[in-house]
PDB file of N, CA and C in Angstrom:
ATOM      1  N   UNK A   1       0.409   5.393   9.206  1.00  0.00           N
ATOM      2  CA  UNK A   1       0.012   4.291   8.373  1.00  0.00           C
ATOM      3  C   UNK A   1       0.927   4.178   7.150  1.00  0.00           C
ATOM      4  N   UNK A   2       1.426   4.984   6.642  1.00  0.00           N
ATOM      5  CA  UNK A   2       2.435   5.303   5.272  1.00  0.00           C
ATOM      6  C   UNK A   2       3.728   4.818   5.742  1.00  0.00           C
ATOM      7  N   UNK A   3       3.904   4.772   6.965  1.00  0.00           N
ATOM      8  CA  UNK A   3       5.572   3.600   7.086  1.00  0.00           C
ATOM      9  C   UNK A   3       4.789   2.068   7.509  1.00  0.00           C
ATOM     10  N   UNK A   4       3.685   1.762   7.911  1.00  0.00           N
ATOM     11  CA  UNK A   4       3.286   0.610   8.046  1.00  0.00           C
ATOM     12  C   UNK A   4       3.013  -0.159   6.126  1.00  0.00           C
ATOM     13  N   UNK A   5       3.164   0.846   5.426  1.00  0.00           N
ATOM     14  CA  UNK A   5       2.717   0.412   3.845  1.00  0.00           C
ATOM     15  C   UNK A   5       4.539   0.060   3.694  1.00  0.00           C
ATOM     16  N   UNK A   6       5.110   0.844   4.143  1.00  0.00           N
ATOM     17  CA  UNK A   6       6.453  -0.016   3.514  1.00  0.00           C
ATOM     18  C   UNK A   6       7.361  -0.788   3.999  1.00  0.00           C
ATOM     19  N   UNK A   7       6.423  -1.328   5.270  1.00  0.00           N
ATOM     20  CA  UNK A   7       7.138  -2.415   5.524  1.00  0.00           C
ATOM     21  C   UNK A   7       5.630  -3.534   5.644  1.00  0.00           C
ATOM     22  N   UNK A   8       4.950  -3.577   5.220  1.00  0.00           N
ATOM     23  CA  UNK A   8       4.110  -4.143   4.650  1.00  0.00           C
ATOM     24  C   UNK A   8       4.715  -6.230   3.930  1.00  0.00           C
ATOM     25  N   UNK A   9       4.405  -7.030   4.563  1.00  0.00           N
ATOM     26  CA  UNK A   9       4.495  -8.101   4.157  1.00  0.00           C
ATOM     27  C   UNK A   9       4.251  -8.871   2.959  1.00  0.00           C
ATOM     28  N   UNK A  10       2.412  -8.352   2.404  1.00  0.00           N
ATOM     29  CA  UNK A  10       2.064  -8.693   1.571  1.00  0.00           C
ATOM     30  C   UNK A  10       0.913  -7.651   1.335  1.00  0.00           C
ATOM     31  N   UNK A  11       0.540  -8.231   0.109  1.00  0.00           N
ATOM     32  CA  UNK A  11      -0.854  -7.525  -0.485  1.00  0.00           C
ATOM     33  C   UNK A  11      -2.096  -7.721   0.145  1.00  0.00           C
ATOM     34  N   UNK A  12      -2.066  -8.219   0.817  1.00  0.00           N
ATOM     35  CA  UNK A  12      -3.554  -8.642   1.914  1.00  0.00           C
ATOM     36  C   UNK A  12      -3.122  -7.987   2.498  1.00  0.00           C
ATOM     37  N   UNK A  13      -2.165  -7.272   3.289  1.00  0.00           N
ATOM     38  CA  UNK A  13      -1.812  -6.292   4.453  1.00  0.00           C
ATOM     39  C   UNK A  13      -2.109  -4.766   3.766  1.00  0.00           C
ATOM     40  N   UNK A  14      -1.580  -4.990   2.554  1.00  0.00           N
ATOM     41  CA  UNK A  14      -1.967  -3.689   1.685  1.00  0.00           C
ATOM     42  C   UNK A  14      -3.362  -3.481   1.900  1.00  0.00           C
ATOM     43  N   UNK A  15      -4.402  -4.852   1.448  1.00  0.00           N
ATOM     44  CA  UNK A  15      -5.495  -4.593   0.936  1.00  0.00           C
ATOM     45  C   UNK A  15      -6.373  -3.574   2.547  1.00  0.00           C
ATOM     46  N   UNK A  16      -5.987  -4.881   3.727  1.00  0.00           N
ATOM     47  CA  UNK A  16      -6.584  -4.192   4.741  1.00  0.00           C
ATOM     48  C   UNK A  16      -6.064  -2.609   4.876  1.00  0.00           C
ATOM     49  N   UNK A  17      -5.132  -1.983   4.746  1.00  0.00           N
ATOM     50  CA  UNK A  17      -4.673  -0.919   5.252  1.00  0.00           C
ATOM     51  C   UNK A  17      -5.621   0.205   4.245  1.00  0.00           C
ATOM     52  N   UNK A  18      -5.861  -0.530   3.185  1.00  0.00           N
ATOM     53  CA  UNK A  18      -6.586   0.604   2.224  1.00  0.00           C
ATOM     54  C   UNK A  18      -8.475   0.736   2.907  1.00  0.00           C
ATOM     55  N   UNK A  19      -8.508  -0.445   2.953  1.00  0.00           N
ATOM     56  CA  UNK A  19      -9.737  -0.771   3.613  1.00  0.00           C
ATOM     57  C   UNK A  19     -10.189   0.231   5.008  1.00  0.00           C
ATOM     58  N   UNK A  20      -9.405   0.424   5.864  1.00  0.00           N
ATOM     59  CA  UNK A  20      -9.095   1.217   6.787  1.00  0.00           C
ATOM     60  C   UNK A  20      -8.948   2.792   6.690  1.00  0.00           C
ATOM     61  N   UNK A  21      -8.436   3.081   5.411  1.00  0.00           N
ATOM     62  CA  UNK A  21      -7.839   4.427   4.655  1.00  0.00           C
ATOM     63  C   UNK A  21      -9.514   4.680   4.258  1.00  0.00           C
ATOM     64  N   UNK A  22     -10.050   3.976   3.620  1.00  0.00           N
ATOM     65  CA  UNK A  22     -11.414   3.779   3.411  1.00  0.00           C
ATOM     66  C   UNK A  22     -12.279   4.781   4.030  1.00  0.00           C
ATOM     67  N   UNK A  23     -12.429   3.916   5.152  1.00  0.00           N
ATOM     68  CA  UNK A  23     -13.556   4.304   6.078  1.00  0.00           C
ATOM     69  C   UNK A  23     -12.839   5.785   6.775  1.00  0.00           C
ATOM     70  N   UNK A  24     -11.634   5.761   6.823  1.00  0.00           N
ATOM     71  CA  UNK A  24     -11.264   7.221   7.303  1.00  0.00           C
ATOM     72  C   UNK A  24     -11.806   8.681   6.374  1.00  0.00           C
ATOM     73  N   UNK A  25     -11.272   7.752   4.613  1.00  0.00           N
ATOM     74  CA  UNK A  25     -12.011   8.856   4.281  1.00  0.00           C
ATOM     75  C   UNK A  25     -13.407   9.388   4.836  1.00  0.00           C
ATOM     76  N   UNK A  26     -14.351   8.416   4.337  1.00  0.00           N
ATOM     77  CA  UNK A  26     -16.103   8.287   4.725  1.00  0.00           C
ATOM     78  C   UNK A  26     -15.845   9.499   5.998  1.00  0.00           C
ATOM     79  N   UNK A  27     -15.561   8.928   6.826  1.00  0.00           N
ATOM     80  CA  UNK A  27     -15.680   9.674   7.930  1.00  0.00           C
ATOM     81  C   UNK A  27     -14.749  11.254   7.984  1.00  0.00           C
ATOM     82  N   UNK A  28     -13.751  11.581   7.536  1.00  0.00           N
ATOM     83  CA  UNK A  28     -13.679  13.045   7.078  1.00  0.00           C
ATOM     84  C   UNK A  28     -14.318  13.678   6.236  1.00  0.00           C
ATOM     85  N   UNK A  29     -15.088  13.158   5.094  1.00  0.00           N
ATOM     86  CA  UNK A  29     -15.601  13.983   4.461  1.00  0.00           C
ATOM     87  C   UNK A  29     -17.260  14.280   5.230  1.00  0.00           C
ATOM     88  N   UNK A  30     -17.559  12.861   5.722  1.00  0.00           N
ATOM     89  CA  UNK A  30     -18.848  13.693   6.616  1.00  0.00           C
ATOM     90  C   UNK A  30     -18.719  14.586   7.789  1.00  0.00           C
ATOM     91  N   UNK A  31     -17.357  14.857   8.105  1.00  0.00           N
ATOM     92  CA  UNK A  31     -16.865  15.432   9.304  1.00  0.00           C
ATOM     93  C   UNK A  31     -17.034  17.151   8.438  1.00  0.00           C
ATOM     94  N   UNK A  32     -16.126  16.664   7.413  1.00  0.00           N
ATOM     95  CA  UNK A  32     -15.988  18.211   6.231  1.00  0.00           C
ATOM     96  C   UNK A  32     -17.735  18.556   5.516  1.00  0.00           C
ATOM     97  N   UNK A  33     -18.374  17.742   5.350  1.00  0.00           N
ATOM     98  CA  UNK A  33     -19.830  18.016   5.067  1.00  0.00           C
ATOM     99  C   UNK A  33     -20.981  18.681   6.331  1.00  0.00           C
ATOM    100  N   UNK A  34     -20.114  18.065   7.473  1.00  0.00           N
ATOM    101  CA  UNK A  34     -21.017  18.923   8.295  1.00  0.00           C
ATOM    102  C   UNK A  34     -20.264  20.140   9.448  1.00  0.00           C
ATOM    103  N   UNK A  35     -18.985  20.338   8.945  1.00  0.00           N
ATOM    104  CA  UNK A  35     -18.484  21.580   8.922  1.00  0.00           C
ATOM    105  C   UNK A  35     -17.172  21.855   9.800  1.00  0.00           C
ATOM    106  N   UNK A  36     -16.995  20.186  10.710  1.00  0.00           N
ATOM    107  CA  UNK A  36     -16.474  20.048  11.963  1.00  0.00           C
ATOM    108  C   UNK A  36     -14.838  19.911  11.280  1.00  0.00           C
ATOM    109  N   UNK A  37     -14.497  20.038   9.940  1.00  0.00           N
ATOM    110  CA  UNK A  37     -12.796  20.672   9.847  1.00  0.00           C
ATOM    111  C   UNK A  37     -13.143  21.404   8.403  1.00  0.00           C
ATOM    112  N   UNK A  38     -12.230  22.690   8.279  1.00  0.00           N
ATOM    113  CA  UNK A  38     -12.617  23.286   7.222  1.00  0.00           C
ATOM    114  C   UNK A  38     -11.674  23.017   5.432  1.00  0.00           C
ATOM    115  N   UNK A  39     -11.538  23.804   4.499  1.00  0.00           N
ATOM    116  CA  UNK A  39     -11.478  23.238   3.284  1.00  0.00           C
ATOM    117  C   UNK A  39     -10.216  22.927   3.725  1.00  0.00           C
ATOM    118  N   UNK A  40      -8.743  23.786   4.377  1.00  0.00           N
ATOM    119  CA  UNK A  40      -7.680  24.091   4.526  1.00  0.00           C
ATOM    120  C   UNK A  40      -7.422  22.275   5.203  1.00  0.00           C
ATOM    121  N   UNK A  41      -7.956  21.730   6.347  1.00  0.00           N
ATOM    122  CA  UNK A  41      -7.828  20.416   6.519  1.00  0.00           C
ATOM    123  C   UNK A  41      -7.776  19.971   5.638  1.00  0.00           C
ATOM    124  N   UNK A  42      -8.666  19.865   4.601  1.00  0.00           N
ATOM    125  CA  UNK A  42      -9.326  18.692   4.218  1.00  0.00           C
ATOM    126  C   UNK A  42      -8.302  18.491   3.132  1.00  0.00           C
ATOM    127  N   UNK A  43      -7.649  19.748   2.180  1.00  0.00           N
ATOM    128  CA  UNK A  43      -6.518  20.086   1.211  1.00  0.00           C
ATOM    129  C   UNK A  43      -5.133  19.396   2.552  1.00  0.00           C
ATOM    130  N   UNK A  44      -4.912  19.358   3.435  1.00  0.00           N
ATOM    131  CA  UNK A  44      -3.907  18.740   4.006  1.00  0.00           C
ATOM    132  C   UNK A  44      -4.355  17.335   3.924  1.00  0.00           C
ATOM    133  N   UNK A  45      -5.631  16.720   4.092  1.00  0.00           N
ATOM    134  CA  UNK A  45      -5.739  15.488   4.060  1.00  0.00           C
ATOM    135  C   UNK A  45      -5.546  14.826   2.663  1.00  0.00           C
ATOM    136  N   UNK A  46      -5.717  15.865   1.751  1.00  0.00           N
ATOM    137  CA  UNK A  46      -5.629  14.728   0.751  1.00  0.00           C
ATOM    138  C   UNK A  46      -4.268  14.717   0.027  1.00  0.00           C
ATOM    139  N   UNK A  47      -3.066  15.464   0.624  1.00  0.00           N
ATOM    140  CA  UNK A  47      -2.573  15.394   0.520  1.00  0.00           C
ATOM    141  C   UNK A  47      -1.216  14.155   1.363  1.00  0.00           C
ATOM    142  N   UNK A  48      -2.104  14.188   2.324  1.00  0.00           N
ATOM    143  CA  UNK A  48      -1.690  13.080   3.523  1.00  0.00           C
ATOM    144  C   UNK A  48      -2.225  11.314   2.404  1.00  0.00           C
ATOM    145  N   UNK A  49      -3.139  11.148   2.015  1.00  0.00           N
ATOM    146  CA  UNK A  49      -3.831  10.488   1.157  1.00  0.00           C
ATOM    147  C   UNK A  49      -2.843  10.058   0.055  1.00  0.00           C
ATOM    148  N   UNK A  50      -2.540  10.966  -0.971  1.00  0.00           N
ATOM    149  CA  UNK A  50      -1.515  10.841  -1.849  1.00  0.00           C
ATOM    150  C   UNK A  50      -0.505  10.454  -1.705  1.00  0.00           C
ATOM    151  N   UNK A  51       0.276  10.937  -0.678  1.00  0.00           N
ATOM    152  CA  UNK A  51       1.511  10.280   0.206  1.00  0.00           C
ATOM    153  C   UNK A  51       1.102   8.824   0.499  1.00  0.00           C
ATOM    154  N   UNK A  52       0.123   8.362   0.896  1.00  0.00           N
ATOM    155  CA  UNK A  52      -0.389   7.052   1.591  1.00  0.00           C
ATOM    156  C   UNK A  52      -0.442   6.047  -0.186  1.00  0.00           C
ATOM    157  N   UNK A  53      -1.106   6.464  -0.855  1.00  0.00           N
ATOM    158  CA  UNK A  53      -0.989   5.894  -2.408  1.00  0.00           C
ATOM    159  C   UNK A  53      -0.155   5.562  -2.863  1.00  0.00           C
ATOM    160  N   UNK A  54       1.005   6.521  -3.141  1.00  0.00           N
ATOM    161  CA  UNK A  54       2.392   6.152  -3.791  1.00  0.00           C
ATOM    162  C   UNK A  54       2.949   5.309  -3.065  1.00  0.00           C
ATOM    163  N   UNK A  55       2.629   5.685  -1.615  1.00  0.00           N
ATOM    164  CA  UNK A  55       3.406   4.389  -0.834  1.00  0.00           C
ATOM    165  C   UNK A  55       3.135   2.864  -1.226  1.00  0.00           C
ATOM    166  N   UNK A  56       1.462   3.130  -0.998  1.00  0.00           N
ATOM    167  CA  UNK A  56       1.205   1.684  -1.776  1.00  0.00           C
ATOM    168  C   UNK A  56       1.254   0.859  -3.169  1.00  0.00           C
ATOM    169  N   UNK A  57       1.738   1.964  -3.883  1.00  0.00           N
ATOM    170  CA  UNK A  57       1.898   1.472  -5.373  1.00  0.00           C
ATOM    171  C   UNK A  57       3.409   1.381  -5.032  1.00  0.00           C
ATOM    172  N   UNK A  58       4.342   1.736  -4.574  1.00  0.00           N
ATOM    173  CA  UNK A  58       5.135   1.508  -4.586  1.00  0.00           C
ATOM    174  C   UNK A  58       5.697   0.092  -3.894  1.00  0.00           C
ATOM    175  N   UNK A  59       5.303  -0.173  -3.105  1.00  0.00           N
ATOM    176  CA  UNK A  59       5.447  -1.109  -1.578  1.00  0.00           C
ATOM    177  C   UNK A  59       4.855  -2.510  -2.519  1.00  0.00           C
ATOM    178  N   UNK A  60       3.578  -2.198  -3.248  1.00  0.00           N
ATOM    179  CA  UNK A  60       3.198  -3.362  -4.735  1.00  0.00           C
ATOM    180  C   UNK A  60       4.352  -3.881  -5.415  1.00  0.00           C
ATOM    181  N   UNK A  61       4.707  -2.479  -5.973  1.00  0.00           N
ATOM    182  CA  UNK A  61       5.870  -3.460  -7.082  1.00  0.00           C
ATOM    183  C   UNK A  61       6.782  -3.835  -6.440  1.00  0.00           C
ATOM    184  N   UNK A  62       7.850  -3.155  -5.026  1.00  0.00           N
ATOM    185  CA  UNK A  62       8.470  -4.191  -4.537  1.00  0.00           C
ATOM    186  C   UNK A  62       7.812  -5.305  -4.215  1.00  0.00           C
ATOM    187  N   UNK A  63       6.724  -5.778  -4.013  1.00  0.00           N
ATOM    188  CA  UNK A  63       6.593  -6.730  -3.373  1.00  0.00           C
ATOM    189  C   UNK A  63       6.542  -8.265  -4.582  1.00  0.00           C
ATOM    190  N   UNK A  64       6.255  -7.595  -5.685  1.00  0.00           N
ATOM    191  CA  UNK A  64       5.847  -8.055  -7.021  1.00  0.00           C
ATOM    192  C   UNK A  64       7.329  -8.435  -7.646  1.00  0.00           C
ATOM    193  N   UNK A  65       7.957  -7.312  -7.434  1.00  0.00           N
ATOM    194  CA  UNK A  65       9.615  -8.002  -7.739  1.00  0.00           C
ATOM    195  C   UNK A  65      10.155  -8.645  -6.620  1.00  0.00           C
ATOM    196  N   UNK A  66      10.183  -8.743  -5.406  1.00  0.00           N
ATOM    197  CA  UNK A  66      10.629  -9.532  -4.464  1.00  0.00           C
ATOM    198  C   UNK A  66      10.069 -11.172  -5.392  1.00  0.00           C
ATOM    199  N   UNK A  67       8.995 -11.202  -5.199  1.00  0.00           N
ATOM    200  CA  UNK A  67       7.997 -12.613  -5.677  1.00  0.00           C
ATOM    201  C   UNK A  67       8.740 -12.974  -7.292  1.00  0.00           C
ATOM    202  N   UNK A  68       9.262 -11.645  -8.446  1.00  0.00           N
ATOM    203  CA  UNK A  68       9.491 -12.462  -9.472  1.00  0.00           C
ATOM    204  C   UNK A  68      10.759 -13.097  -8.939  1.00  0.00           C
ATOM    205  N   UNK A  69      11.732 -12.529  -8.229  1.00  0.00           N
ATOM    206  CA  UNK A  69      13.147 -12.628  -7.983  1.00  0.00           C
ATOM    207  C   UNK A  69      12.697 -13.808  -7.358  1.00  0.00           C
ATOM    208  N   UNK A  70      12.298 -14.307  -6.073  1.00  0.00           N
ATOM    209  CA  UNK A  70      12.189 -15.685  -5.516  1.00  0.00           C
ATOM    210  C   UNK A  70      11.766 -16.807  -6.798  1.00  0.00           C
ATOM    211  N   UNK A  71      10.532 -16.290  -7.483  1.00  0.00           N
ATOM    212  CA  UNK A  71      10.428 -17.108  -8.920  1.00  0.00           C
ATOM    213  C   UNK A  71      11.753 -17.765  -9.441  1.00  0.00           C
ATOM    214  N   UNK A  72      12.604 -16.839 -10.314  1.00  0.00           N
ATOM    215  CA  UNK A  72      14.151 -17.017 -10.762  1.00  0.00           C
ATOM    216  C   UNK A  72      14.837 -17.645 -10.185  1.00  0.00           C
ATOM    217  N   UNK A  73      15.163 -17.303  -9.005  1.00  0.00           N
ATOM    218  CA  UNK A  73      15.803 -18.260  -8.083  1.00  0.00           C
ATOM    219  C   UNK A  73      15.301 -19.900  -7.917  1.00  0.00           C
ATOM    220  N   UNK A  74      13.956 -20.034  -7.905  1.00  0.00           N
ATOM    221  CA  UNK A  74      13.682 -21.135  -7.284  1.00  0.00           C
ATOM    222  C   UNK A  74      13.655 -21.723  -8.794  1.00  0.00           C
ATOM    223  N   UNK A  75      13.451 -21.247 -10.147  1.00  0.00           N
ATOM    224  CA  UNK A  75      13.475 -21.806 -11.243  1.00  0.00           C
ATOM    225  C   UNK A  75      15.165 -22.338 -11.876  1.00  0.00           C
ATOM    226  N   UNK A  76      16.070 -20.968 -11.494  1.00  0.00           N
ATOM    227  CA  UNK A  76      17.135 -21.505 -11.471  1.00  0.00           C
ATOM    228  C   UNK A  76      18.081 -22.989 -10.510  1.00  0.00           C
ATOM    229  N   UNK A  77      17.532 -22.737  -9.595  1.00  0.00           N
ATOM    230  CA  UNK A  77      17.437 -24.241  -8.288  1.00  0.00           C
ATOM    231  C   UNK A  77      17.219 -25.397  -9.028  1.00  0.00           C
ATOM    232  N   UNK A  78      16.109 -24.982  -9.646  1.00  0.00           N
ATOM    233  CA  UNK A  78      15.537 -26.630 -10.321  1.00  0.00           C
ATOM    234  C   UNK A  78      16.292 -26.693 -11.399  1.00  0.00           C
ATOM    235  N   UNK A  79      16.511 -25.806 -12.287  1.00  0.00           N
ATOM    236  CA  UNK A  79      16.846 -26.207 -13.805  1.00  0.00           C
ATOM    237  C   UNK A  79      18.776 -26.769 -13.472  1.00  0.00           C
ATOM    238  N   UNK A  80      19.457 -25.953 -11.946  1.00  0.00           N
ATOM    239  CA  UNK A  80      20.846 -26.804 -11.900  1.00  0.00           C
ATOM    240  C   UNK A  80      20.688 -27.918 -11.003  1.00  0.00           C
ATOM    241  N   UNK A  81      19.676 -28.218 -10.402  1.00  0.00           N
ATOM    242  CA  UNK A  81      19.486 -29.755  -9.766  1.00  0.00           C
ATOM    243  C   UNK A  81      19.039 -30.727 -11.272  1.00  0.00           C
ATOM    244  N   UNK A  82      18.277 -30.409 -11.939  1.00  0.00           N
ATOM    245  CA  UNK A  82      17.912 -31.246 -12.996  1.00  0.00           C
ATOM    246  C   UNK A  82      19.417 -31.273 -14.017  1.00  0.00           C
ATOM    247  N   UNK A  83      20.061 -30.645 -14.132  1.00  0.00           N
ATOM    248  CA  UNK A  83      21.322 -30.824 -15.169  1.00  0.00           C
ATOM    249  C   UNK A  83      22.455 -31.814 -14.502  1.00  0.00           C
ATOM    250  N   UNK A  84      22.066 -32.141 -13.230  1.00  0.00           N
ATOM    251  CA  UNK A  84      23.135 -32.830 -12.317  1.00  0.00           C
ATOM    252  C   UNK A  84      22.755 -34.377 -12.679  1.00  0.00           C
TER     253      UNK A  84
END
């Protein structure tokens, strides 16, 4: 799921993938509450987790500077069509 975050389209693709990350947690920790993986998993999972985060904060701001950069561009477009 952590290379599907960085090539990720948009923030609605983000949002679902977290949404998903979600319910995985829910479901390991009741897996870890009723005994079926022990602490040593669960310290790999959240470390698997963290990896999955940065991805998505990261995969954000590109996506946030992709969007200002098209901004600029399309502002620069107009402001040398309007000087013509």
């Amino acid at each position: 799921m952590v290379s599907s975050v960085r090539t990720a389209e948009s923030n609605r693709e983000l949002q679902a993938m977290q949404r998903e990350v979600d319910a995985i947690i829910s479901e390991t920790l009741e897996c870890y509450d009723d005994g079926a993986i022990e602490e040593e998993e669960l310290a790999a999972f959240v470390l698997v987790l963290e990896l999955f985060n940065h991805a998505v904060v990261e995969r954000r701001a590109a996506l946030q500077a992709d969007t200002l950069e098209s901004a600029r561009g399309a502002a620069r477009g107009h402001s040398l069509t309007s000087q013509r």
